[in-house]
ModelCIF file with pLDDT and N, C-alpha, C, O atoms, coordinates in Angstrom:
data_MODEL
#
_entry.id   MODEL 
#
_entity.id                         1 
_entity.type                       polymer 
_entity.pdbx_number_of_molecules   1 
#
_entity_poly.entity_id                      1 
_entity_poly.type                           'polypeptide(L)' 
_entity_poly.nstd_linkage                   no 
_entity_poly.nstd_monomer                   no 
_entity_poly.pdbx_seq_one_letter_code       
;(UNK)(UNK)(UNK)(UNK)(UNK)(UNK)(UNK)(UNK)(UNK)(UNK)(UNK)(UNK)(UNK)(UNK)(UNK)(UNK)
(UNK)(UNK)(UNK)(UNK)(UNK)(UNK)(UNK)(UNK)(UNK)(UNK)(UNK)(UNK)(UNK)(UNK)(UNK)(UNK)
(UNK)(UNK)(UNK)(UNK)(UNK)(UNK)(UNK)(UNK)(UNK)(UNK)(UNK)(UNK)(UNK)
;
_entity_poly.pdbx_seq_one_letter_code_can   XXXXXXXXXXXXXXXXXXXXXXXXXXXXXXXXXXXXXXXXXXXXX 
_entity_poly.pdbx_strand_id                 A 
#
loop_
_entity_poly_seq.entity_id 
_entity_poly_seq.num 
_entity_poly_seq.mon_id 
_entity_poly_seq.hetero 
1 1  UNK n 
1 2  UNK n 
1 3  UNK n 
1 4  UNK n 
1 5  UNK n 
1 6  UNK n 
1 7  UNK n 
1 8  UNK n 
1 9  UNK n 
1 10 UNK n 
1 11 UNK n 
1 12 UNK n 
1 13 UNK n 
1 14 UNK n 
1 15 UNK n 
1 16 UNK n 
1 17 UNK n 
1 18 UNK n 
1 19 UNK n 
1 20 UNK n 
1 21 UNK n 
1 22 UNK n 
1 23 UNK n 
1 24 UNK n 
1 25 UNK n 
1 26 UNK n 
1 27 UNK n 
1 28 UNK n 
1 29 UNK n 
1 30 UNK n 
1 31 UNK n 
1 32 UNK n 
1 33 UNK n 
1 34 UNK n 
1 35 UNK n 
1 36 UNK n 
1 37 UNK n 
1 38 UNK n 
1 39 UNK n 
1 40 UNK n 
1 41 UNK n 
1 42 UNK n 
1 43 UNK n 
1 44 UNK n 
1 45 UNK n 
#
_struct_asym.id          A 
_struct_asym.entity_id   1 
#
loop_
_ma_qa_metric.id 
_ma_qa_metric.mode 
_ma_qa_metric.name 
_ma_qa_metric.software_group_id 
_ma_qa_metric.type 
1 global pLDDT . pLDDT 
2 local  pLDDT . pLDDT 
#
_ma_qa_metric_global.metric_id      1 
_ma_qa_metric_global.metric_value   90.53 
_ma_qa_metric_global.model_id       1 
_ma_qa_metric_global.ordinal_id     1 
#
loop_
_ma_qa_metric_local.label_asym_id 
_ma_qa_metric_local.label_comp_id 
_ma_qa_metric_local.label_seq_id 
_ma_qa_metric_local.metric_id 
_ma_qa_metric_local.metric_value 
_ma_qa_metric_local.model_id 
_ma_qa_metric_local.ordinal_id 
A UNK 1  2 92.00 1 1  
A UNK 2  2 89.00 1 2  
A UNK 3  2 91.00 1 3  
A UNK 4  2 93.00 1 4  
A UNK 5  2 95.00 1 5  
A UNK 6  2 94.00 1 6  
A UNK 7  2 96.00 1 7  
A UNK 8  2 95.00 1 8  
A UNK 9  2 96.00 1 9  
A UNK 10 2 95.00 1 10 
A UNK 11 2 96.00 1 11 
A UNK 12 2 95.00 1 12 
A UNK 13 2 96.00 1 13 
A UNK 14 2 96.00 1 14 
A UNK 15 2 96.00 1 15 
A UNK 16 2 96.00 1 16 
A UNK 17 2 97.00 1 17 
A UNK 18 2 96.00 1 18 
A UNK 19 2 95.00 1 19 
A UNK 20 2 96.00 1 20 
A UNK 21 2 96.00 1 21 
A UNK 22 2 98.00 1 22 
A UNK 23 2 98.00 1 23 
A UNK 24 2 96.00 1 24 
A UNK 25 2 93.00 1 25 
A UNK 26 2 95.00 1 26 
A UNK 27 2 91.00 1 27 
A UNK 28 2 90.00 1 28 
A UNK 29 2 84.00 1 29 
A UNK 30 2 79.00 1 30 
A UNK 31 2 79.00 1 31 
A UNK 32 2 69.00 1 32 
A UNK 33 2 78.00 1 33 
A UNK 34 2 82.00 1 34 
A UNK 35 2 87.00 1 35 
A UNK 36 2 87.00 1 36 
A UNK 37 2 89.00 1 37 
A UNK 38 2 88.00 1 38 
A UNK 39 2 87.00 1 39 
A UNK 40 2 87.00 1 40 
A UNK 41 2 87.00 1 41 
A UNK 42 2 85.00 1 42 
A UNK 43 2 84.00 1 43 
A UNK 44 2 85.00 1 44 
A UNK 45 2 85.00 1 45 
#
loop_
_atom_site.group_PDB 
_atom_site.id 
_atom_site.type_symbol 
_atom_site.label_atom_id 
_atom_site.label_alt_id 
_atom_site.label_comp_id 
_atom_site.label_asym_id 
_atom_site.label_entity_id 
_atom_site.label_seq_id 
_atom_site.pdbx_PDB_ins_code 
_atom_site.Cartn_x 
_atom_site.Cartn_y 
_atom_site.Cartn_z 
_atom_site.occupancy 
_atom_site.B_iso_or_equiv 
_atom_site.pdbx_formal_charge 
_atom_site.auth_seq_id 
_atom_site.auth_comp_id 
_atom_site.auth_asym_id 
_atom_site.auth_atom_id 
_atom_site.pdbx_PDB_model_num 
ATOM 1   N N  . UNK A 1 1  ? 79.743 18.462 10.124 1.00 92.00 ? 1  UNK A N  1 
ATOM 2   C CA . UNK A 1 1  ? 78.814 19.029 11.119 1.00 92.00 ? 1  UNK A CA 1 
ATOM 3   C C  . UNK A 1 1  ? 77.389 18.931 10.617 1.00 92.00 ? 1  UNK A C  1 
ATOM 4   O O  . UNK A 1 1  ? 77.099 19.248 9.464  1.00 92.00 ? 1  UNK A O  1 
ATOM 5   N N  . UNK A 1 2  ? 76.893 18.683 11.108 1.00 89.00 ? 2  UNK A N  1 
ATOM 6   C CA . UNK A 1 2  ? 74.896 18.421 11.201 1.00 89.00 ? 2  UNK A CA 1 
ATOM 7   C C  . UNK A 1 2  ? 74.413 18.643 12.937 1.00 89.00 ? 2  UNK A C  1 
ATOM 8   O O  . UNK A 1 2  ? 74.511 19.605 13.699 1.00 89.00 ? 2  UNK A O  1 
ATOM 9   N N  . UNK A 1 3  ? 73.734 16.925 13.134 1.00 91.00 ? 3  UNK A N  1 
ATOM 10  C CA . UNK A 1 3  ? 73.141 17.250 14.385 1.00 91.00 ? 3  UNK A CA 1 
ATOM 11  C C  . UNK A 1 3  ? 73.899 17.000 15.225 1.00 91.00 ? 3  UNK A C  1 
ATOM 12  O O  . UNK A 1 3  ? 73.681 17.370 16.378 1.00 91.00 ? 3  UNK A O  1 
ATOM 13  N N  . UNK A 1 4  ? 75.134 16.221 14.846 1.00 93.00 ? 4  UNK A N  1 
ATOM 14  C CA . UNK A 1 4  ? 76.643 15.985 15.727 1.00 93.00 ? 4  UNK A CA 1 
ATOM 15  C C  . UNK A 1 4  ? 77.923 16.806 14.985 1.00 93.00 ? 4  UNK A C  1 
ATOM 16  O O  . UNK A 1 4  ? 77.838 17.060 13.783 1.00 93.00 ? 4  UNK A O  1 
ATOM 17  N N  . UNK A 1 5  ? 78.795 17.100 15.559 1.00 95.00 ? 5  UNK A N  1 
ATOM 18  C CA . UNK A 1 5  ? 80.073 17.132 14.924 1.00 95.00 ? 5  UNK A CA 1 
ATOM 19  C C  . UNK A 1 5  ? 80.970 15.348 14.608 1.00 95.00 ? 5  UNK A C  1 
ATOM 20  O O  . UNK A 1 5  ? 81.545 14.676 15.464 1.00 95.00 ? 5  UNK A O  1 
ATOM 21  N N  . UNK A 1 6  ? 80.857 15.131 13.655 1.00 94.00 ? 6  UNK A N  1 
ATOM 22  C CA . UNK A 1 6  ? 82.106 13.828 13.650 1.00 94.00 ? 6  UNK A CA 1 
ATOM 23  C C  . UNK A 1 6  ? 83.542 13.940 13.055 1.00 94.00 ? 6  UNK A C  1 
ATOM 24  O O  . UNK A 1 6  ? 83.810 14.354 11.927 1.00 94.00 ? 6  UNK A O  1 
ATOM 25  N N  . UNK A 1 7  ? 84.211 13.606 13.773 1.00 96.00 ? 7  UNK A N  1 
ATOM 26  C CA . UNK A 1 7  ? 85.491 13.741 13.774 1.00 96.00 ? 7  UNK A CA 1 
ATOM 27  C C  . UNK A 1 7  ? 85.799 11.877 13.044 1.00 96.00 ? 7  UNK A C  1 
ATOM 28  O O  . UNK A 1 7  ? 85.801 10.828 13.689 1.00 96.00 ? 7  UNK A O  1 
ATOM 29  N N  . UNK A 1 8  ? 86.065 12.112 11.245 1.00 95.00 ? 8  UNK A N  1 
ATOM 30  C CA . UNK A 1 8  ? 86.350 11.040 11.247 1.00 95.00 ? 8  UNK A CA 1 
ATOM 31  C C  . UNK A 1 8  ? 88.149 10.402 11.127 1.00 95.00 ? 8  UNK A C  1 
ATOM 32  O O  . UNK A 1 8  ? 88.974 10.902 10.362 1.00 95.00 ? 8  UNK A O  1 
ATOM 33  N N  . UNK A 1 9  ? 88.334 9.648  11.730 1.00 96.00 ? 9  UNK A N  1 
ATOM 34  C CA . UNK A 1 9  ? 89.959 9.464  12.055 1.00 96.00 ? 9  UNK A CA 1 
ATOM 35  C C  . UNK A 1 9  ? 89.825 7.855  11.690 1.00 96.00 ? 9  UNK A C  1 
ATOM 36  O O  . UNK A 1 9  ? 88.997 6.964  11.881 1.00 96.00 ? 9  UNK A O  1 
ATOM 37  N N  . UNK A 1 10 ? 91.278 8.015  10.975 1.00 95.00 ? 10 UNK A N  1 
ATOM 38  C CA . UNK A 1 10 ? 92.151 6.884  11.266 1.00 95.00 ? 10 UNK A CA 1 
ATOM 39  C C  . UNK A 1 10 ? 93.401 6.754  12.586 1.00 95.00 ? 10 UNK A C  1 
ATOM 40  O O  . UNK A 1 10 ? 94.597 6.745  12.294 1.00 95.00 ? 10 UNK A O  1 
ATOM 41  N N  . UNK A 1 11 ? 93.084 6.692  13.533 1.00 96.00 ? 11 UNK A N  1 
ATOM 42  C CA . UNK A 1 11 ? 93.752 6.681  14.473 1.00 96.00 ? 11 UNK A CA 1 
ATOM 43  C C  . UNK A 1 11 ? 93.370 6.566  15.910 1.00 96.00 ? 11 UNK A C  1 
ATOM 44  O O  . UNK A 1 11 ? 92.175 6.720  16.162 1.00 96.00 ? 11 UNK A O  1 
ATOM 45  N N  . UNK A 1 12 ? 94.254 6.303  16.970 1.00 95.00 ? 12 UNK A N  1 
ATOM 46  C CA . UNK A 1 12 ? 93.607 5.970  18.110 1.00 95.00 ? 12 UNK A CA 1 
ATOM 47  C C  . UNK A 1 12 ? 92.816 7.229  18.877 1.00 95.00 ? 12 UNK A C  1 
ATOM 48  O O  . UNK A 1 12 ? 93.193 8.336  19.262 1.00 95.00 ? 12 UNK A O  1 
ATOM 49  N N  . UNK A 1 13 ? 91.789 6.661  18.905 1.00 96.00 ? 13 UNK A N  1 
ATOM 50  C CA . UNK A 1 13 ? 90.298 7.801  19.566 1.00 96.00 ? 13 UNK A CA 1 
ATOM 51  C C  . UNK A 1 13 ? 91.292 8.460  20.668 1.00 96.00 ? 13 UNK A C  1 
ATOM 52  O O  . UNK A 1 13 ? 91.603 9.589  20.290 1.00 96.00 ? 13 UNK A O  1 
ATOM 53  N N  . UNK A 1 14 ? 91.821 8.158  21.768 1.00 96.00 ? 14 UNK A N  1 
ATOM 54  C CA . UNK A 1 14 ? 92.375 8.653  22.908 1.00 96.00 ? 14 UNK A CA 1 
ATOM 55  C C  . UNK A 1 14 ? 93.147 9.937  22.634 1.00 96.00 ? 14 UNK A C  1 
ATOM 56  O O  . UNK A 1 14 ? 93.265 10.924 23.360 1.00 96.00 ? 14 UNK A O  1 
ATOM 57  N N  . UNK A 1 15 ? 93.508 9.766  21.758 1.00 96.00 ? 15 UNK A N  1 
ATOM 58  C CA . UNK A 1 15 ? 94.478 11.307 20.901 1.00 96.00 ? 15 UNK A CA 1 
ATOM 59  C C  . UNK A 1 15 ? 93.351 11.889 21.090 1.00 96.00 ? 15 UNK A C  1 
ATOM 60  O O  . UNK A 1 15 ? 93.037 12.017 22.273 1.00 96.00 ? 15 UNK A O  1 
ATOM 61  N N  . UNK A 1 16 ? 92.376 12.427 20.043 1.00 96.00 ? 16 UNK A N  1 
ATOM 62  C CA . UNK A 1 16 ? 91.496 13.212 20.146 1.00 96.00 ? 16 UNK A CA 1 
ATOM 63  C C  . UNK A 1 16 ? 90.227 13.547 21.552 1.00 96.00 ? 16 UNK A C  1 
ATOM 64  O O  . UNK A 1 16 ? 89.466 14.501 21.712 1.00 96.00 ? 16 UNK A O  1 
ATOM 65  N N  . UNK A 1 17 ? 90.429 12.433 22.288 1.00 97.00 ? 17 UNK A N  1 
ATOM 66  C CA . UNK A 1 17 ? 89.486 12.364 23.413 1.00 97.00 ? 17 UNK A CA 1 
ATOM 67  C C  . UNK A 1 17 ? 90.680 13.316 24.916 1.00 97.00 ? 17 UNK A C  1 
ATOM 68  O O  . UNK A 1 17 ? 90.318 14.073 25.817 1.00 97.00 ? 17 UNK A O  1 
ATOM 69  N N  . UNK A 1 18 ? 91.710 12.935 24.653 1.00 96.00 ? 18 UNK A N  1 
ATOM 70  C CA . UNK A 1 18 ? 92.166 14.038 25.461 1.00 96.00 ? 18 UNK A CA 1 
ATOM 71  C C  . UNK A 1 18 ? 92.530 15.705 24.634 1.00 96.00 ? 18 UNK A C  1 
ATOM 72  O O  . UNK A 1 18 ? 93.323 16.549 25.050 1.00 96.00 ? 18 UNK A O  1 
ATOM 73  N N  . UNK A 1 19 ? 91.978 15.756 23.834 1.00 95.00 ? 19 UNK A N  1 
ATOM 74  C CA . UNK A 1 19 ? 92.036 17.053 23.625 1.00 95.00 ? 19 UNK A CA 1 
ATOM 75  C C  . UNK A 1 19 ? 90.813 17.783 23.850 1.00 95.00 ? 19 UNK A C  1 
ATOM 76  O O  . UNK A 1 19 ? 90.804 18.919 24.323 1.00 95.00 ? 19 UNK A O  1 
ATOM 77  N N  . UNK A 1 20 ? 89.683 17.080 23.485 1.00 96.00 ? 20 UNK A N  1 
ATOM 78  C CA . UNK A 1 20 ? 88.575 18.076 23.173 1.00 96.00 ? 20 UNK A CA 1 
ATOM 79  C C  . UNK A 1 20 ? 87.654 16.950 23.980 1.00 96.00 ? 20 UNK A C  1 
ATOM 80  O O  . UNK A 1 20 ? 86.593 16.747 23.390 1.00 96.00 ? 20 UNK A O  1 
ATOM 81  N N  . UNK A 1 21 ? 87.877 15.913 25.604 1.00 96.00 ? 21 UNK A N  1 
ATOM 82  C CA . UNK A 1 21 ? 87.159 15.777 25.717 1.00 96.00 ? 21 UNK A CA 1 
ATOM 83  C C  . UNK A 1 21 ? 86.062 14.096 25.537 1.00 96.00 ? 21 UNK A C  1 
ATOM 84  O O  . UNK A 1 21 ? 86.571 13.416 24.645 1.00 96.00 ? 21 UNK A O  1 
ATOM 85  N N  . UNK A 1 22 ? 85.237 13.635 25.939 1.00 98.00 ? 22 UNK A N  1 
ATOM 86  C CA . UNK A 1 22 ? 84.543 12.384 25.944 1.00 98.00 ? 22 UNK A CA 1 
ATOM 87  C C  . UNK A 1 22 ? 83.781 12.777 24.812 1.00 98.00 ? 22 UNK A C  1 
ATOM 88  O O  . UNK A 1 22 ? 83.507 13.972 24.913 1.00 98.00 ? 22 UNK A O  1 
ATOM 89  N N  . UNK A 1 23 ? 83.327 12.267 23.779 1.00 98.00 ? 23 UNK A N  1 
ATOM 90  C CA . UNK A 1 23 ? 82.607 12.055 22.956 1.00 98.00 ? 23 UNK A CA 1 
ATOM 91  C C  . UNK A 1 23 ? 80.659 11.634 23.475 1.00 98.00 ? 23 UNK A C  1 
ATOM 92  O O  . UNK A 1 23 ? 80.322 11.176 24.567 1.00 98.00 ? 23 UNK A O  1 
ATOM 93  N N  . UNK A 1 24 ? 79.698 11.982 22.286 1.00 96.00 ? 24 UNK A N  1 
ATOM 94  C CA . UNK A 1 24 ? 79.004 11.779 22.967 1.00 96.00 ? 24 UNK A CA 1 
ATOM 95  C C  . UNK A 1 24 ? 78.874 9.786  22.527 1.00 96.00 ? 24 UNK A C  1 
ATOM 96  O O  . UNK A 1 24 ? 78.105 9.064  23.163 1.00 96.00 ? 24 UNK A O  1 
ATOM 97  N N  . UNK A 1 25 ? 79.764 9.247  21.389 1.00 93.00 ? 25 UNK A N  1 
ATOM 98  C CA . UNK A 1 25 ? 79.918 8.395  21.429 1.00 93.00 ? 25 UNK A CA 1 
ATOM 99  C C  . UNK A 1 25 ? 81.044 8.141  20.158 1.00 93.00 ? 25 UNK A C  1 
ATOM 100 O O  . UNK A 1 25 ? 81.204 8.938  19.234 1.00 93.00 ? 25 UNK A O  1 
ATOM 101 N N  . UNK A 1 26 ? 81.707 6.987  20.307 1.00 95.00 ? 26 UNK A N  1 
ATOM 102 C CA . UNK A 1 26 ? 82.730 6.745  19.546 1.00 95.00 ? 26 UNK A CA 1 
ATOM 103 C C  . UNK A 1 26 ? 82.296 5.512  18.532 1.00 95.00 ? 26 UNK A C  1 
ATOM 104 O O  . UNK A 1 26 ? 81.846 4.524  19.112 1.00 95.00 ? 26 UNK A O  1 
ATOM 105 N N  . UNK A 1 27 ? 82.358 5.461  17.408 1.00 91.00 ? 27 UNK A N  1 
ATOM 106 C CA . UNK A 1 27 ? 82.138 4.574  16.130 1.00 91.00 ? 27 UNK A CA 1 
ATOM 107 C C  . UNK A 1 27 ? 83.092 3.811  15.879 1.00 91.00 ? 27 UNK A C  1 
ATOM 108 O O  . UNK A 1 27 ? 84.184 4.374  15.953 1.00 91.00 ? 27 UNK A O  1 
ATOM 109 N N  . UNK A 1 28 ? 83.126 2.438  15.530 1.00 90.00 ? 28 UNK A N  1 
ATOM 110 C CA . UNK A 1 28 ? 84.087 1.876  14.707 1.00 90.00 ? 28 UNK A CA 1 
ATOM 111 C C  . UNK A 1 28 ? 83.877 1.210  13.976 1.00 90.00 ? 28 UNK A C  1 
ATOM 112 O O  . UNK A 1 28 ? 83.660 0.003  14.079 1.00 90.00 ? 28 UNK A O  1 
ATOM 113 N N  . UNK A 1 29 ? 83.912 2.247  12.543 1.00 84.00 ? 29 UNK A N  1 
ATOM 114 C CA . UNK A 1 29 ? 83.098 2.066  11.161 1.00 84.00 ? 29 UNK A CA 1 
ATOM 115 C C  . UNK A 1 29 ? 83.421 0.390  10.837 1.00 84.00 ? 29 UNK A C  1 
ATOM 116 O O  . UNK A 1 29 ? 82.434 -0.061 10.257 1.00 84.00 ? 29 UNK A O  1 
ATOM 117 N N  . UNK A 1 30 ? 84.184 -0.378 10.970 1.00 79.00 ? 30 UNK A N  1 
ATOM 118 C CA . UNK A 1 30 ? 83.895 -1.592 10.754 1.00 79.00 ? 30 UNK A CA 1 
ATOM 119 C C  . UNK A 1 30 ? 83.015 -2.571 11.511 1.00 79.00 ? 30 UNK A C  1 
ATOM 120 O O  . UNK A 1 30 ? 82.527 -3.592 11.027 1.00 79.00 ? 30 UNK A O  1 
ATOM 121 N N  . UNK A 1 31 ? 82.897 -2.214 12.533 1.00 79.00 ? 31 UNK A N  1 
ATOM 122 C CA . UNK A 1 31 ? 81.577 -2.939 13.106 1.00 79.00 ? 31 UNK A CA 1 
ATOM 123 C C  . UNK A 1 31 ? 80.682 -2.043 13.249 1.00 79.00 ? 31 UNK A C  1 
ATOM 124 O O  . UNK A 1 31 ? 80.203 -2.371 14.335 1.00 79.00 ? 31 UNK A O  1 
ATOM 125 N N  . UNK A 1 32 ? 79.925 -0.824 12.794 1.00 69.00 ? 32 UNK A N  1 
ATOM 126 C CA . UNK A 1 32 ? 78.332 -0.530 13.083 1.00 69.00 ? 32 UNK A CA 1 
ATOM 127 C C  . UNK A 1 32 ? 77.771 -1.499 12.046 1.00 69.00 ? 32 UNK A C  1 
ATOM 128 O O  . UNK A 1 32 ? 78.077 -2.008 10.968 1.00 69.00 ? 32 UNK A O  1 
ATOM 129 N N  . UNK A 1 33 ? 76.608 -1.480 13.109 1.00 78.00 ? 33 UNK A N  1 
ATOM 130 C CA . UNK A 1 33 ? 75.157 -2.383 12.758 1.00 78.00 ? 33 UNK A CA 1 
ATOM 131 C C  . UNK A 1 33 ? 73.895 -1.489 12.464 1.00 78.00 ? 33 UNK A C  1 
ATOM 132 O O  . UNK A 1 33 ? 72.883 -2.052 12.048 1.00 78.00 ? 33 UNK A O  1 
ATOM 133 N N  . UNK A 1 34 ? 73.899 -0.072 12.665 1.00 82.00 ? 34 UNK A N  1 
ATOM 134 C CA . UNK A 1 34 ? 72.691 0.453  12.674 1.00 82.00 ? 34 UNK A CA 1 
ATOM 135 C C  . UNK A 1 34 ? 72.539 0.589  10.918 1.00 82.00 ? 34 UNK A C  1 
ATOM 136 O O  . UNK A 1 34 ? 73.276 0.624  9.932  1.00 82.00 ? 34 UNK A O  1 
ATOM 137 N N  . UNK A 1 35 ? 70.724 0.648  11.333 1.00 87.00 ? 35 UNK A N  1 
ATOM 138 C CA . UNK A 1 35 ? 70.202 0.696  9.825  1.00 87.00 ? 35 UNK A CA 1 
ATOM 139 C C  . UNK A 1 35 ? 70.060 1.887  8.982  1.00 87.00 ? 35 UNK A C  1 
ATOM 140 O O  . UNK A 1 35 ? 69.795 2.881  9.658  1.00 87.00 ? 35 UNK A O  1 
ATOM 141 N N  . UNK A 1 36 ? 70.163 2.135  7.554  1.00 87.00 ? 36 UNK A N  1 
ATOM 142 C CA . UNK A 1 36 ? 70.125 3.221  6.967  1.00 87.00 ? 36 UNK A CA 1 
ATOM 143 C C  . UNK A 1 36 ? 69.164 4.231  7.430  1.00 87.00 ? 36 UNK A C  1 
ATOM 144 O O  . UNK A 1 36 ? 69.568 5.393  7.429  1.00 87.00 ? 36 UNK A O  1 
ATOM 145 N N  . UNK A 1 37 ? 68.029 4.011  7.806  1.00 89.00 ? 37 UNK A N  1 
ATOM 146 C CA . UNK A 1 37 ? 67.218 5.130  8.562  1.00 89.00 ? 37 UNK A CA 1 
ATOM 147 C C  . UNK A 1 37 ? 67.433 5.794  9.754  1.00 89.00 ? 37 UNK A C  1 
ATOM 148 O O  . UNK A 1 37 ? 67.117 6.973  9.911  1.00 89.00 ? 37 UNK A O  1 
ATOM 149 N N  . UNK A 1 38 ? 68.048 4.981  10.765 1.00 88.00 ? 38 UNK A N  1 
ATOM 150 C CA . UNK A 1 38 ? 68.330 5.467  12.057 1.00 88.00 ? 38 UNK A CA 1 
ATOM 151 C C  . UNK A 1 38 ? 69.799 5.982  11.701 1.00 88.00 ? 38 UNK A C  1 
ATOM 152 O O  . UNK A 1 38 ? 70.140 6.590  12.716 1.00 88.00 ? 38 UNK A O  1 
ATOM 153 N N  . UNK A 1 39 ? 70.559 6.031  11.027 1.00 87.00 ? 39 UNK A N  1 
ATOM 154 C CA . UNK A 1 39 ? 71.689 7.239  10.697 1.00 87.00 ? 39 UNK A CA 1 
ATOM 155 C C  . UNK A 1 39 ? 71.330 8.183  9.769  1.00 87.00 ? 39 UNK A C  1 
ATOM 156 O O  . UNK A 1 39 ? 71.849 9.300  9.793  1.00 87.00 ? 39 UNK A O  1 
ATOM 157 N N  . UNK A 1 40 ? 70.566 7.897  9.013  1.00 87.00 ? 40 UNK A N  1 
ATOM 158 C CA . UNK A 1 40 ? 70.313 8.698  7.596  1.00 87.00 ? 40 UNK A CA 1 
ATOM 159 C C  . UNK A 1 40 ? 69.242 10.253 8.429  1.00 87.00 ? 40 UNK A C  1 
ATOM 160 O O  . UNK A 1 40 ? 69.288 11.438 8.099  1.00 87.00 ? 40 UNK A O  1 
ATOM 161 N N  . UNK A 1 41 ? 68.493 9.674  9.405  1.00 87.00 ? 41 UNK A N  1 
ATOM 162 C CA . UNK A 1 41 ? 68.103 10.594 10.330 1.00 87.00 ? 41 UNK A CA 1 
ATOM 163 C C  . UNK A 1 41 ? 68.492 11.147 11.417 1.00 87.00 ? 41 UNK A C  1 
ATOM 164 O O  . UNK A 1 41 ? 67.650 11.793 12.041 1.00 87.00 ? 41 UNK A O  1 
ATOM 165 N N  . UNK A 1 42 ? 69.471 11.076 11.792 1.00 85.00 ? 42 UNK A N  1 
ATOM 166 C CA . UNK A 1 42 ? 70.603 11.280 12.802 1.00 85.00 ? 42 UNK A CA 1 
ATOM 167 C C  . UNK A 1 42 ? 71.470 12.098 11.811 1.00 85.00 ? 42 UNK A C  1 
ATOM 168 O O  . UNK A 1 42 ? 72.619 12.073 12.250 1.00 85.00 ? 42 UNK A O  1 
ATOM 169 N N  . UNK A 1 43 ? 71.422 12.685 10.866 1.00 84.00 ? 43 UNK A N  1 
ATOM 170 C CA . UNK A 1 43 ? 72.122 13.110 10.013 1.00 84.00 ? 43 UNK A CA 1 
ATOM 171 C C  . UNK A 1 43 ? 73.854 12.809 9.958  1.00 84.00 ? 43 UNK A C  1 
ATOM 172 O O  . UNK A 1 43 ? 74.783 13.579 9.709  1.00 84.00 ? 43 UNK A O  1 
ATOM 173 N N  . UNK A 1 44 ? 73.837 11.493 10.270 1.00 85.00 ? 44 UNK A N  1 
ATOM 174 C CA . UNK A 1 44 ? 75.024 10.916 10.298 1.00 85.00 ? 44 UNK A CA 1 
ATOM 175 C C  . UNK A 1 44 ? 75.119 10.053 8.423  1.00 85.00 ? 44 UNK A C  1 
ATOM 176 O O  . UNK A 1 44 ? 75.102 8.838  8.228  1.00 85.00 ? 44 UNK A O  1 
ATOM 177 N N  . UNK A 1 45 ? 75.200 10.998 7.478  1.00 85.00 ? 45 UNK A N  1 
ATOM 178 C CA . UNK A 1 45 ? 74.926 10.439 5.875  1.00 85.00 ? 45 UNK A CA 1 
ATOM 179 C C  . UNK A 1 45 ? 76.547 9.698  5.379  1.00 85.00 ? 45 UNK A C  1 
ATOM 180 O O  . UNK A 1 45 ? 76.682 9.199  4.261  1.00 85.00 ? 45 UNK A O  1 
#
């Protein structure tokens, strides 16, 4: 928890998206592209 909650999983997003809901977005740590500043300030560390 920071400026998001992340829920990090090995498993299919849809499990957790019908429990608690649409995300305000879903990651898939093998393909992000964003740069160390625009997460590092997003307090996504």
């Amino acid at each position: 928890r920071c400026k998001y909650t992340e829920i990090d999983i090995i498993d299919d997003p849809q499990k957790v998206i019908k429990i608690l809901g649409n995300p305000i977005k879903i990651i898939n740590v093998n393909e992000e592209k964003e740069s160390f500043p625009d997460l590092f300030f997003n307090c996504r560390f």
